[in-house]
ModelCIF file with pLDDT and N, C-alpha, C, O atoms, coordinates in Angstrom:
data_MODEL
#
_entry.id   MODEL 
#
_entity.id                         1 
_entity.type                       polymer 
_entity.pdbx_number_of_molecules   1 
#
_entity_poly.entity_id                      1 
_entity_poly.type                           'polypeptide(L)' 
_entity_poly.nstd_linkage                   no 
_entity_poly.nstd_monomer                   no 
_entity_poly.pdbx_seq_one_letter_code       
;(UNK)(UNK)(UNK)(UNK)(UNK)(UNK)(UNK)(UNK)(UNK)(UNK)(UNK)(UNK)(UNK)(UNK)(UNK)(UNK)
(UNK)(UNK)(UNK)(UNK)(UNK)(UNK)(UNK)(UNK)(UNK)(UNK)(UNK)(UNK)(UNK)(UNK)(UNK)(UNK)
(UNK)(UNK)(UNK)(UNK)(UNK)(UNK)(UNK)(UNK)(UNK)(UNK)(UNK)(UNK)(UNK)(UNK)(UNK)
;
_entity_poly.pdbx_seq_one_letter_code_can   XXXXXXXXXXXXXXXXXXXXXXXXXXXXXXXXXXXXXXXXXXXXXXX 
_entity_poly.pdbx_strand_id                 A 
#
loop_
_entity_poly_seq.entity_id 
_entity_poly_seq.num 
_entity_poly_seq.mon_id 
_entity_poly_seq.hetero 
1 1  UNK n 
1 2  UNK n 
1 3  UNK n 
1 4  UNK n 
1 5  UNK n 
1 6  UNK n 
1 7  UNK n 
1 8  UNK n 
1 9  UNK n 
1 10 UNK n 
1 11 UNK n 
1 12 UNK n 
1 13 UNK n 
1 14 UNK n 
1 15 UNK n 
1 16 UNK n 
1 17 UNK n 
1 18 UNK n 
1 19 UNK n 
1 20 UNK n 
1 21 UNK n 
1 22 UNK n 
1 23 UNK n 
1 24 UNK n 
1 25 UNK n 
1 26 UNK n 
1 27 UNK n 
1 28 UNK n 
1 29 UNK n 
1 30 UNK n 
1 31 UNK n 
1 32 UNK n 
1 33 UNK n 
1 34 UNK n 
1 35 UNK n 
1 36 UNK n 
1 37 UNK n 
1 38 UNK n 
1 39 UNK n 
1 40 UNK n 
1 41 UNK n 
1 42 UNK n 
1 43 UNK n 
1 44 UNK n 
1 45 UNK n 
1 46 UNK n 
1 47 UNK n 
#
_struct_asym.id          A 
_struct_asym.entity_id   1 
#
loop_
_ma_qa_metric.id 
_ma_qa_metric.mode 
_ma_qa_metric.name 
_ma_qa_metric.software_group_id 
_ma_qa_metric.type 
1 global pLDDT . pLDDT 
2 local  pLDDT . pLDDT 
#
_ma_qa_metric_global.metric_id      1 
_ma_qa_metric_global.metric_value   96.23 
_ma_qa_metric_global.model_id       1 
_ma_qa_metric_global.ordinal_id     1 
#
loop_
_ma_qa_metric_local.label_asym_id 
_ma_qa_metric_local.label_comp_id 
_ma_qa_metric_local.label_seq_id 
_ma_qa_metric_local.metric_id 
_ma_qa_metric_local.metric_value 
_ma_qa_metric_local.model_id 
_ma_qa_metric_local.ordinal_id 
A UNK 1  2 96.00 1 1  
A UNK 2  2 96.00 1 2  
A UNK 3  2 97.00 1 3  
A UNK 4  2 97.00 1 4  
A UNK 5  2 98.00 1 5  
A UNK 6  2 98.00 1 6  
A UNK 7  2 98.00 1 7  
A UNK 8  2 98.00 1 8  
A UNK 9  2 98.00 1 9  
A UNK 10 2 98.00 1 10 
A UNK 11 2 98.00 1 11 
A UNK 12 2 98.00 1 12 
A UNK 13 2 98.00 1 13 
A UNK 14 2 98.00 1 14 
A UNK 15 2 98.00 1 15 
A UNK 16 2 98.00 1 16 
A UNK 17 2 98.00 1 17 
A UNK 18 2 98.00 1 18 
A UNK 19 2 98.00 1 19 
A UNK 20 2 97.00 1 20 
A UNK 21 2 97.00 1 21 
A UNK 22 2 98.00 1 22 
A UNK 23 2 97.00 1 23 
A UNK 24 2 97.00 1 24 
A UNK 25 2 97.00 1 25 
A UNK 26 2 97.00 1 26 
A UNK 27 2 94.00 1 27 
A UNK 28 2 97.00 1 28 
A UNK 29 2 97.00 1 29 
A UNK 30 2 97.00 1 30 
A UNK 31 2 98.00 1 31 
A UNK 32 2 98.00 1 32 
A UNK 33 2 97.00 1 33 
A UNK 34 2 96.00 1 34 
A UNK 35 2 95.00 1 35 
A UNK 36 2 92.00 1 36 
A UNK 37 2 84.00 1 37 
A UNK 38 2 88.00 1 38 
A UNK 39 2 87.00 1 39 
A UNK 40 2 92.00 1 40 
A UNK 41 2 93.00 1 41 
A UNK 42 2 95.00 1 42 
A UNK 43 2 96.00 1 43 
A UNK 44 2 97.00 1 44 
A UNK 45 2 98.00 1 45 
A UNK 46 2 98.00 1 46 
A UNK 47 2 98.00 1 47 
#
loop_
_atom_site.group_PDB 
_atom_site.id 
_atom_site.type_symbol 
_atom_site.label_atom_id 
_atom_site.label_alt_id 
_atom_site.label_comp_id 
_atom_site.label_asym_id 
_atom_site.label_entity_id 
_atom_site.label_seq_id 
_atom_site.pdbx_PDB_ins_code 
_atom_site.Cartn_x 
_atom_site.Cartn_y 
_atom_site.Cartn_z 
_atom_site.occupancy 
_atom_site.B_iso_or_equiv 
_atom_site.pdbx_formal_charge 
_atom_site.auth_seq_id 
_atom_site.auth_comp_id 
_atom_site.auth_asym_id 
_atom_site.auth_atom_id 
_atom_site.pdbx_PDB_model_num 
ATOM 1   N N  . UNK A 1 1  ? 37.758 18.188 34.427 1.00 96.00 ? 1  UNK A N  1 
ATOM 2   C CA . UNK A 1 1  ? 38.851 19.159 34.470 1.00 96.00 ? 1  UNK A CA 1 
ATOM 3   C C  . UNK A 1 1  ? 39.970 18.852 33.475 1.00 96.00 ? 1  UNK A C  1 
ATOM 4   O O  . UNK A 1 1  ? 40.814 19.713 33.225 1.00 96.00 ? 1  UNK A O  1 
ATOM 5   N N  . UNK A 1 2  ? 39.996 17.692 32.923 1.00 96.00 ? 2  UNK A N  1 
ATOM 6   C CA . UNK A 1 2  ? 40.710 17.137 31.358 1.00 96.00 ? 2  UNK A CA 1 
ATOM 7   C C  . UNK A 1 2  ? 40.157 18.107 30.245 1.00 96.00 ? 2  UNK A C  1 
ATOM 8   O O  . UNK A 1 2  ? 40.752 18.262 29.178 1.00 96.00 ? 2  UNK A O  1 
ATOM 9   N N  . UNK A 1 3  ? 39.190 18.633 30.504 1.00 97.00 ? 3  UNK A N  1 
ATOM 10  C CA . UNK A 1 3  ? 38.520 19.446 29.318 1.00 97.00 ? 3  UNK A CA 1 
ATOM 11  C C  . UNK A 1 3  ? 39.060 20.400 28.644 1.00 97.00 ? 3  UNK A C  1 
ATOM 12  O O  . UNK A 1 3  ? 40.011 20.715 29.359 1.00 97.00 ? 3  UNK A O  1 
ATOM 13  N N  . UNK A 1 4  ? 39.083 21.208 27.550 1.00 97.00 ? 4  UNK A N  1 
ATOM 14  C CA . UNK A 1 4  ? 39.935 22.309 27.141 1.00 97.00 ? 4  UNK A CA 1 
ATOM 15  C C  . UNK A 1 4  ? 39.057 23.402 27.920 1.00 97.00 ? 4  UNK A C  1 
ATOM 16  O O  . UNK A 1 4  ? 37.867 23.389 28.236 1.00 97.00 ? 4  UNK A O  1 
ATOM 17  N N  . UNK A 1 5  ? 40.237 24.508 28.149 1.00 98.00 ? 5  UNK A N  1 
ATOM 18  C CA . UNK A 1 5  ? 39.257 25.839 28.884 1.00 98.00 ? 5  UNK A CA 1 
ATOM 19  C C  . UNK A 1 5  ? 37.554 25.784 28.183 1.00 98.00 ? 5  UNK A C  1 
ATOM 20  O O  . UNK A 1 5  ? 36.464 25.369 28.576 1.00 98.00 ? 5  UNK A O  1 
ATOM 21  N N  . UNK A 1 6  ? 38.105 26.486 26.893 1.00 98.00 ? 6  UNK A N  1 
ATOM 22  C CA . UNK A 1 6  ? 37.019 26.784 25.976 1.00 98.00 ? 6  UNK A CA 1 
ATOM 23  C C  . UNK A 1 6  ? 35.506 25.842 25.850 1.00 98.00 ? 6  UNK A C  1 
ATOM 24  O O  . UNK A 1 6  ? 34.348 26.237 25.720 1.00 98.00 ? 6  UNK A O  1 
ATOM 25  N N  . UNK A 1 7  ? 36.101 24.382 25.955 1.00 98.00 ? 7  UNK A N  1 
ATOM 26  C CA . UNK A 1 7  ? 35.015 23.849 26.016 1.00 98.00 ? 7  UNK A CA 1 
ATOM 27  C C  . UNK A 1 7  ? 34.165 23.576 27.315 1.00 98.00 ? 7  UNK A C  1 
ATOM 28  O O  . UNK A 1 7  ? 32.936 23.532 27.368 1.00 98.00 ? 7  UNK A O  1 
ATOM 29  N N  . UNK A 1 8  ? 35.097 23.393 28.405 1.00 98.00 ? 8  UNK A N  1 
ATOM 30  C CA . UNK A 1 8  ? 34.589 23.833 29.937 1.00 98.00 ? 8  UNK A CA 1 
ATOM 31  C C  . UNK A 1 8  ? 33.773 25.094 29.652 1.00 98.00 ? 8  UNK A C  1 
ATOM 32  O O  . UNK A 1 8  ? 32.544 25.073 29.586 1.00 98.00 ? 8  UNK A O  1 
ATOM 33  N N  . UNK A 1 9  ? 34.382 26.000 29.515 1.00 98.00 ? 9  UNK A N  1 
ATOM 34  C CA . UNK A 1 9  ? 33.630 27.517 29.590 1.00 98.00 ? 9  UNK A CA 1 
ATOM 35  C C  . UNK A 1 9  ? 32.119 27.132 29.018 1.00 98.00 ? 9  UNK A C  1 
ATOM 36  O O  . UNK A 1 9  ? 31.148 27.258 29.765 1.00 98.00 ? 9  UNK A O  1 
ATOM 37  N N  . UNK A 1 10 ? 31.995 26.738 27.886 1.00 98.00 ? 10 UNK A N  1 
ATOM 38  C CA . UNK A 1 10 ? 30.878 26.502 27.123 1.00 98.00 ? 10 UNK A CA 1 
ATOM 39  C C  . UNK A 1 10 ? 30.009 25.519 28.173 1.00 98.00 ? 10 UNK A C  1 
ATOM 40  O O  . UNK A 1 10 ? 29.035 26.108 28.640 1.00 98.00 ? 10 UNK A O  1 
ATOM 41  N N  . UNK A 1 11 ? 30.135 24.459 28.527 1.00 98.00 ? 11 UNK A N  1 
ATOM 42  C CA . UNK A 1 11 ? 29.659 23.317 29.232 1.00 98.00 ? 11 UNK A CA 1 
ATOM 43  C C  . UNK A 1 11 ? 29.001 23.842 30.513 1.00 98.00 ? 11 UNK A C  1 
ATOM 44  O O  . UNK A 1 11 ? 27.966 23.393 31.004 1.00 98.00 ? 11 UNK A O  1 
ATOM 45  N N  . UNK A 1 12 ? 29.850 25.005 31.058 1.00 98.00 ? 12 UNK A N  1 
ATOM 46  C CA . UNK A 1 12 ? 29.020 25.775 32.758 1.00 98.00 ? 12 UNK A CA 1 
ATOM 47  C C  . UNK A 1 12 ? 28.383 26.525 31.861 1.00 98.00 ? 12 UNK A C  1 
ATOM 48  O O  . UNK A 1 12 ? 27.205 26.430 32.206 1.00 98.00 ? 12 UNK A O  1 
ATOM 49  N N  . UNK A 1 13 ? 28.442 27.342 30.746 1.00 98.00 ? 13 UNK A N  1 
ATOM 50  C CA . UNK A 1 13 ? 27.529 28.499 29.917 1.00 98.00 ? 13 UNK A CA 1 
ATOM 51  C C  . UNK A 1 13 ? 26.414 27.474 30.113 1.00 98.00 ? 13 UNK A C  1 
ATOM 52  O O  . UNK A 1 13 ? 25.589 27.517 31.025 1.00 98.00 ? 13 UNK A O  1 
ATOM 53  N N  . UNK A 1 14 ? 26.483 26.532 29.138 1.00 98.00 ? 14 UNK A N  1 
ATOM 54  C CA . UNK A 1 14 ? 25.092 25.870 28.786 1.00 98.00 ? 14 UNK A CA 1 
ATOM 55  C C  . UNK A 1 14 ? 24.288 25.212 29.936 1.00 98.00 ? 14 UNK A C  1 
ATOM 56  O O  . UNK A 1 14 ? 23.067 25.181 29.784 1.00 98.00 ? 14 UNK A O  1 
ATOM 57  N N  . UNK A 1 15 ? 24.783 24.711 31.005 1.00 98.00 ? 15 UNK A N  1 
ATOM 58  C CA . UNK A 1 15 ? 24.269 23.921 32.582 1.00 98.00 ? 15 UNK A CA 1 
ATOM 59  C C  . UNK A 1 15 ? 23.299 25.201 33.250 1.00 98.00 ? 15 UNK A C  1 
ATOM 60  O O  . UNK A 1 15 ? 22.196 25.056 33.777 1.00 98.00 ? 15 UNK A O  1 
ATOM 61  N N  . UNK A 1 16 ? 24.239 26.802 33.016 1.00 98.00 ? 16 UNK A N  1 
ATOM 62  C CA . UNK A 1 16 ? 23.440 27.715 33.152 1.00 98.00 ? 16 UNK A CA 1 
ATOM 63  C C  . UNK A 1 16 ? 22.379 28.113 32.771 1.00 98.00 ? 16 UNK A C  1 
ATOM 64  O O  . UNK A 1 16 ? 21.501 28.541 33.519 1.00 98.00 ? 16 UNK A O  1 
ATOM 65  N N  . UNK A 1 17 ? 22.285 28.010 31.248 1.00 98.00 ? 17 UNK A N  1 
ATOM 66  C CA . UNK A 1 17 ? 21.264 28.312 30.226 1.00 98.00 ? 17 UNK A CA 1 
ATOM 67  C C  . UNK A 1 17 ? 20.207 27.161 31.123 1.00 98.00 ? 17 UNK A C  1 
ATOM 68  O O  . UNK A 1 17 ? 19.395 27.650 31.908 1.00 98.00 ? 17 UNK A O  1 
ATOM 69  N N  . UNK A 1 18 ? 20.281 25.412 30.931 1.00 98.00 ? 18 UNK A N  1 
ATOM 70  C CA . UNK A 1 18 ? 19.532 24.469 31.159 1.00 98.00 ? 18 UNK A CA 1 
ATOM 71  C C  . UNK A 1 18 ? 19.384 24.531 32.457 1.00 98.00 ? 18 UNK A C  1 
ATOM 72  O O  . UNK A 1 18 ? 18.497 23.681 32.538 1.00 98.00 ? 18 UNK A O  1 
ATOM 73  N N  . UNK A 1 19 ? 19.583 24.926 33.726 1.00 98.00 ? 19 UNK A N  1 
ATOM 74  C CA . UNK A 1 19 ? 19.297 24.873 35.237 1.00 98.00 ? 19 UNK A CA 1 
ATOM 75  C C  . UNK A 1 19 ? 18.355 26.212 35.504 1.00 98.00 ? 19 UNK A C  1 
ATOM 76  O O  . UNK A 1 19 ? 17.529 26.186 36.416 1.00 98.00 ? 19 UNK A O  1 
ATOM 77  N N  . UNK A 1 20 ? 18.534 27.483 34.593 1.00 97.00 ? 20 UNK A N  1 
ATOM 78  C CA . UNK A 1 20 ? 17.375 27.979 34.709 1.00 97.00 ? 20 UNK A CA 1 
ATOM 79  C C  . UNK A 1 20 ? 16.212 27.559 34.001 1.00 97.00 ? 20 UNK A C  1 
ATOM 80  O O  . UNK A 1 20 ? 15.180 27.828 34.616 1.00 97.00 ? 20 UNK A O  1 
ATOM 81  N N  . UNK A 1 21 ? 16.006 26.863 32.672 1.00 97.00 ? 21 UNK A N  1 
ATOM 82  C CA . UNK A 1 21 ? 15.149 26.376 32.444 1.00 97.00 ? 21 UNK A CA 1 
ATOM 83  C C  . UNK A 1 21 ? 14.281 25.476 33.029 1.00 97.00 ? 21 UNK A C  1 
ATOM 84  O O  . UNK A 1 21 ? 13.053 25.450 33.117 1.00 97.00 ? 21 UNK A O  1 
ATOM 85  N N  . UNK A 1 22 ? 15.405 24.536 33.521 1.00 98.00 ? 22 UNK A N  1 
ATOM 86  C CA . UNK A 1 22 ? 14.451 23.287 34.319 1.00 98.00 ? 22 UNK A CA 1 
ATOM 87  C C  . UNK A 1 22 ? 13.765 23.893 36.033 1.00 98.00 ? 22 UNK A C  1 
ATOM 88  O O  . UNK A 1 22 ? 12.833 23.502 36.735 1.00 98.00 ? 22 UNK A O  1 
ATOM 89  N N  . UNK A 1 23 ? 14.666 24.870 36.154 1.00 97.00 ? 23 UNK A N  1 
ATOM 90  C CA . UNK A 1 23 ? 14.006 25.493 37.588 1.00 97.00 ? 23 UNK A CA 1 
ATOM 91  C C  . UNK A 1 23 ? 12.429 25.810 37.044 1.00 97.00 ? 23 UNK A C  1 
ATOM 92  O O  . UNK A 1 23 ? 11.569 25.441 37.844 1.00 97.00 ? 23 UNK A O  1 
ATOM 93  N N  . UNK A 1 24 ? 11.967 26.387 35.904 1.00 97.00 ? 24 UNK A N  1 
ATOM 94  C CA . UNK A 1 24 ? 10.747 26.701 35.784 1.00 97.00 ? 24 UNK A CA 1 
ATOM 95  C C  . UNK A 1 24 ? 10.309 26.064 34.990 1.00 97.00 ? 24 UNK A C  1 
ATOM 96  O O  . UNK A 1 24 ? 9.410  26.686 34.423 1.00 97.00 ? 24 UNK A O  1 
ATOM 97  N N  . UNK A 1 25 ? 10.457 25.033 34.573 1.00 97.00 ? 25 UNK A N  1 
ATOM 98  C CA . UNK A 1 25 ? 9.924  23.497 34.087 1.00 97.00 ? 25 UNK A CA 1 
ATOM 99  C C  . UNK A 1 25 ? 9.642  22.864 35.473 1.00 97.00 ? 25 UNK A C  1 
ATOM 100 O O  . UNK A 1 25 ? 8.553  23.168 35.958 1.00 97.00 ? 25 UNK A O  1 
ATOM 101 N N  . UNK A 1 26 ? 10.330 22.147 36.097 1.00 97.00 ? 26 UNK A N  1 
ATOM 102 C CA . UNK A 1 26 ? 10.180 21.844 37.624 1.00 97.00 ? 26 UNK A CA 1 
ATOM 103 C C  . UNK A 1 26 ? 9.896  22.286 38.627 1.00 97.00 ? 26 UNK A C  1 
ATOM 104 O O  . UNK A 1 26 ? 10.795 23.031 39.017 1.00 97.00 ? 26 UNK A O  1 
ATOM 105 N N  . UNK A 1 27 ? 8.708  22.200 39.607 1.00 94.00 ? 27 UNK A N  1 
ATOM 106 C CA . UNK A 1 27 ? 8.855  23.126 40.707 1.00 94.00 ? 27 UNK A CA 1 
ATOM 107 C C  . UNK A 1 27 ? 9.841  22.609 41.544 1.00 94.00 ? 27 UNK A C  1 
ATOM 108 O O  . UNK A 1 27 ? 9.680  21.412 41.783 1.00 94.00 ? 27 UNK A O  1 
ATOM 109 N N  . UNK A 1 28 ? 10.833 23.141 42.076 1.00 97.00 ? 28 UNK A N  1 
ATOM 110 C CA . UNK A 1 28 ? 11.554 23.222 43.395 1.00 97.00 ? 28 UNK A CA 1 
ATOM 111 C C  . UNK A 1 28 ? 12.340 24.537 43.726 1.00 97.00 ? 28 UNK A C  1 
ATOM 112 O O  . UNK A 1 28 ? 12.280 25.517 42.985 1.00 97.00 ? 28 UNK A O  1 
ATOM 113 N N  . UNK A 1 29 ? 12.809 24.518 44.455 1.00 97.00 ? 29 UNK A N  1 
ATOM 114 C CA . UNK A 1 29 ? 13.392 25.943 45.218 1.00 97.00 ? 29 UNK A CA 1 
ATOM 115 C C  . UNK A 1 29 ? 14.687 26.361 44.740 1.00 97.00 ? 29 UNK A C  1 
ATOM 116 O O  . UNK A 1 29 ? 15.036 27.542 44.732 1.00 97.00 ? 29 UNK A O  1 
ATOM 117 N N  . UNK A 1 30 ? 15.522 25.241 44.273 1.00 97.00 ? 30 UNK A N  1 
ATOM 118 C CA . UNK A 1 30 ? 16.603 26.086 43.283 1.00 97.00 ? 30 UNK A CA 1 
ATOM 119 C C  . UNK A 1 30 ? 16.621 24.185 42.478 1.00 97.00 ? 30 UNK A C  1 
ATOM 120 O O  . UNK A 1 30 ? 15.915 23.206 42.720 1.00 97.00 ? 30 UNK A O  1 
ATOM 121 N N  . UNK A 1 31 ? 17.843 24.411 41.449 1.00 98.00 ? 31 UNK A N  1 
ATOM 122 C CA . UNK A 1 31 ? 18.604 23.530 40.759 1.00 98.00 ? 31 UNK A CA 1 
ATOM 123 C C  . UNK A 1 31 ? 20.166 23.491 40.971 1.00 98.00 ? 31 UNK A C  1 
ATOM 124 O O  . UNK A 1 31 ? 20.989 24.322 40.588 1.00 98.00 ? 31 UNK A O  1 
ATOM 125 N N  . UNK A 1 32 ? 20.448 21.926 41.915 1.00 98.00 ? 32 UNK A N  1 
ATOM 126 C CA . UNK A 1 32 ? 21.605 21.872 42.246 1.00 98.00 ? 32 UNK A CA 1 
ATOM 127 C C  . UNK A 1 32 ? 22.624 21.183 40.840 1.00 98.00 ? 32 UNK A C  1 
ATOM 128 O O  . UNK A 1 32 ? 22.185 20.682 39.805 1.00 98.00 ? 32 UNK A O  1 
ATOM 129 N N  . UNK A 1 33 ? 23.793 21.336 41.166 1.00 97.00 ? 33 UNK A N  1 
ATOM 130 C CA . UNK A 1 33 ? 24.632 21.071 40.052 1.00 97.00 ? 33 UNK A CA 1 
ATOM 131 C C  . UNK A 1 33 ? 25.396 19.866 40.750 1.00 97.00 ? 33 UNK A C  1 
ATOM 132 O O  . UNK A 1 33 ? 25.186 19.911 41.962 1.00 97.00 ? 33 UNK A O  1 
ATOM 133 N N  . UNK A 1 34 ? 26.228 18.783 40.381 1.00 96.00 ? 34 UNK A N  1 
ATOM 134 C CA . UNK A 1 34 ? 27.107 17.748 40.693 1.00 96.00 ? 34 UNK A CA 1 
ATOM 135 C C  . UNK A 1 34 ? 28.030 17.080 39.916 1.00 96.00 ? 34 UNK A C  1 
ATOM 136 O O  . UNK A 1 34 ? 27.639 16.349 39.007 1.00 96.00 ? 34 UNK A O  1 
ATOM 137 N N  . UNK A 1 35 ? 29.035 17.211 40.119 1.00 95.00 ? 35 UNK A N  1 
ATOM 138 C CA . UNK A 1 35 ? 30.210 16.793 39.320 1.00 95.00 ? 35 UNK A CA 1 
ATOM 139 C C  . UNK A 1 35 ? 30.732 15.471 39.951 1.00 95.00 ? 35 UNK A C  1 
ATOM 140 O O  . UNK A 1 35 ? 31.236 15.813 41.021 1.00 95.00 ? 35 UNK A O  1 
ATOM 141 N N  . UNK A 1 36 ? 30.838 14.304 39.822 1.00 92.00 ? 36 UNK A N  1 
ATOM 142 C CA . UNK A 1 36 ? 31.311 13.298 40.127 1.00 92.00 ? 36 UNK A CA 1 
ATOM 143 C C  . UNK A 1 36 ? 31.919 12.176 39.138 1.00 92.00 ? 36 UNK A C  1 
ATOM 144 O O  . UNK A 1 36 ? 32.888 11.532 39.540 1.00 92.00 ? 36 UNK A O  1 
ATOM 145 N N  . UNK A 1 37 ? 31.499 11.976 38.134 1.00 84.00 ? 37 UNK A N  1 
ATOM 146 C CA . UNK A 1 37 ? 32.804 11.752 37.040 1.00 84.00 ? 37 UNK A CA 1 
ATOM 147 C C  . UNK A 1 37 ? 33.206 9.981  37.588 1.00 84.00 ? 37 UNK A C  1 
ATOM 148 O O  . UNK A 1 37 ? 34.274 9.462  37.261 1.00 84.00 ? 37 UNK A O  1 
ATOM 149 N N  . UNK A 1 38 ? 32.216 9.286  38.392 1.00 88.00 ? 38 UNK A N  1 
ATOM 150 C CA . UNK A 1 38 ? 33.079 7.790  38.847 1.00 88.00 ? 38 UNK A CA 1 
ATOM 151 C C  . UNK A 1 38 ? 31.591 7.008  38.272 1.00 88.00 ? 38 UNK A C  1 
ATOM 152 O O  . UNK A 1 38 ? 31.891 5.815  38.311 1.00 88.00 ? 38 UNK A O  1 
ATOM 153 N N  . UNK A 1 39 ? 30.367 7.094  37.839 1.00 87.00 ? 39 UNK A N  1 
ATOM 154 C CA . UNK A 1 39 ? 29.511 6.277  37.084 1.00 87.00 ? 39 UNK A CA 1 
ATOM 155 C C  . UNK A 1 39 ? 29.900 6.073  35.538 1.00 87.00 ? 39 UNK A C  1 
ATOM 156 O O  . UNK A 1 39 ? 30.074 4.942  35.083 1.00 87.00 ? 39 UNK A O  1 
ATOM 157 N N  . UNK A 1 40 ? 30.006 7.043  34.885 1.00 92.00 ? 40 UNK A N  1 
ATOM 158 C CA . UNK A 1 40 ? 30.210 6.910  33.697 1.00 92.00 ? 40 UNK A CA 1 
ATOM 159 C C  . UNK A 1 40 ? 31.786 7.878  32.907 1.00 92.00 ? 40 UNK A C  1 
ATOM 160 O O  . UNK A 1 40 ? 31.631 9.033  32.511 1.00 92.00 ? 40 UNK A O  1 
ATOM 161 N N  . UNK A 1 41 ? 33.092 7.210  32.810 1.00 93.00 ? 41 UNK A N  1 
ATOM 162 C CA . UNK A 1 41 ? 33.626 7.793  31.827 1.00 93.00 ? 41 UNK A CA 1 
ATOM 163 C C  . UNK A 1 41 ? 34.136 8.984  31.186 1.00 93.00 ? 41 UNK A C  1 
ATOM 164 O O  . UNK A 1 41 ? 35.293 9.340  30.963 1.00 93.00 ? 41 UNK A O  1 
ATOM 165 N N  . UNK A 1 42 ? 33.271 9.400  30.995 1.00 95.00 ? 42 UNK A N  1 
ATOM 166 C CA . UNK A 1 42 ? 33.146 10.832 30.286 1.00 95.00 ? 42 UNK A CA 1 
ATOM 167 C C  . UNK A 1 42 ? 32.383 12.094 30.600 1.00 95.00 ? 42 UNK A C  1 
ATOM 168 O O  . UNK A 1 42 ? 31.159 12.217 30.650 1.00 95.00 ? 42 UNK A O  1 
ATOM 169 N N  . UNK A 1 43 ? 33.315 13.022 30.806 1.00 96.00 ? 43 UNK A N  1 
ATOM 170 C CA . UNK A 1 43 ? 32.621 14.280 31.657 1.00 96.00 ? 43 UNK A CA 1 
ATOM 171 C C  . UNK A 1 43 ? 31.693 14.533 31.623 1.00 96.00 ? 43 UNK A C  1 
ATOM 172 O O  . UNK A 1 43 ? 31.239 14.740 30.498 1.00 96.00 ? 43 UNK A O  1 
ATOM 173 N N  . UNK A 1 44 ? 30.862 14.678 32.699 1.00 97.00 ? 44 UNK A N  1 
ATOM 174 C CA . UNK A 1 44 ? 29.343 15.404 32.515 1.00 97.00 ? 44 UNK A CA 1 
ATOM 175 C C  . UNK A 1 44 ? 29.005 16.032 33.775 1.00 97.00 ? 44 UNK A C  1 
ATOM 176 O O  . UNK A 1 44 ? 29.544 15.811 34.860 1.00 97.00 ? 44 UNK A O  1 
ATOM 177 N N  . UNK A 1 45 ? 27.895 16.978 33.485 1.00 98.00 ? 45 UNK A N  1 
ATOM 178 C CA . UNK A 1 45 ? 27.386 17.572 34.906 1.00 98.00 ? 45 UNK A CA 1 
ATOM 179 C C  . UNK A 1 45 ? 26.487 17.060 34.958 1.00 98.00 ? 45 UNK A C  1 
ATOM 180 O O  . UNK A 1 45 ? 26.039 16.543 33.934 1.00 98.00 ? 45 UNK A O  1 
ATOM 181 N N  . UNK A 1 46 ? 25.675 16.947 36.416 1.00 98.00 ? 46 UNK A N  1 
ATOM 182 C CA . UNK A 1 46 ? 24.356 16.635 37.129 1.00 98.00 ? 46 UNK A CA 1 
ATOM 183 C C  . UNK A 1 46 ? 23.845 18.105 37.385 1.00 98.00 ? 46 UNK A C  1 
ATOM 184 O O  . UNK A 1 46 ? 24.358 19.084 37.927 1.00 98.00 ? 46 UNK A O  1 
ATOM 185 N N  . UNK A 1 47 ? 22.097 17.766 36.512 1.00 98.00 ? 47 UNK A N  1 
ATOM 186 C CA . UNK A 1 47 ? 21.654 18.830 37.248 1.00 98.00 ? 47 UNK A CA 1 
ATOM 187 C C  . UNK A 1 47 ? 20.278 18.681 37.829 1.00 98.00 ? 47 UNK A C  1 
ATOM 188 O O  . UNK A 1 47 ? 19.792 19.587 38.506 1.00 98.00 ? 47 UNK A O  1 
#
């Protein structure tokens, strides 16, 4: 949440783009997302 809008905006765009992909790369029933930010440093999503 340090992030600039713009580049946030881009970062959920692209998790979107890549969580439908991996849903039909992977079988499972959906692709969850996770934000926790206390292993490593520097922002990232879990997907």
């Amino acid at each position: 949440f340090d992030l600039d809008i713009e580049t946030y905006q881009n970062l959920m765009l692209l998790s979107h783009k890549l969580a439908n992909s991996l849903e039909k790369a992977v079988p499972c029933l959906r692709v969850g997302m996770s934000v926790i930010g206390l292993e490593v440093p520097h922002a990232h999503v879990h997907l």
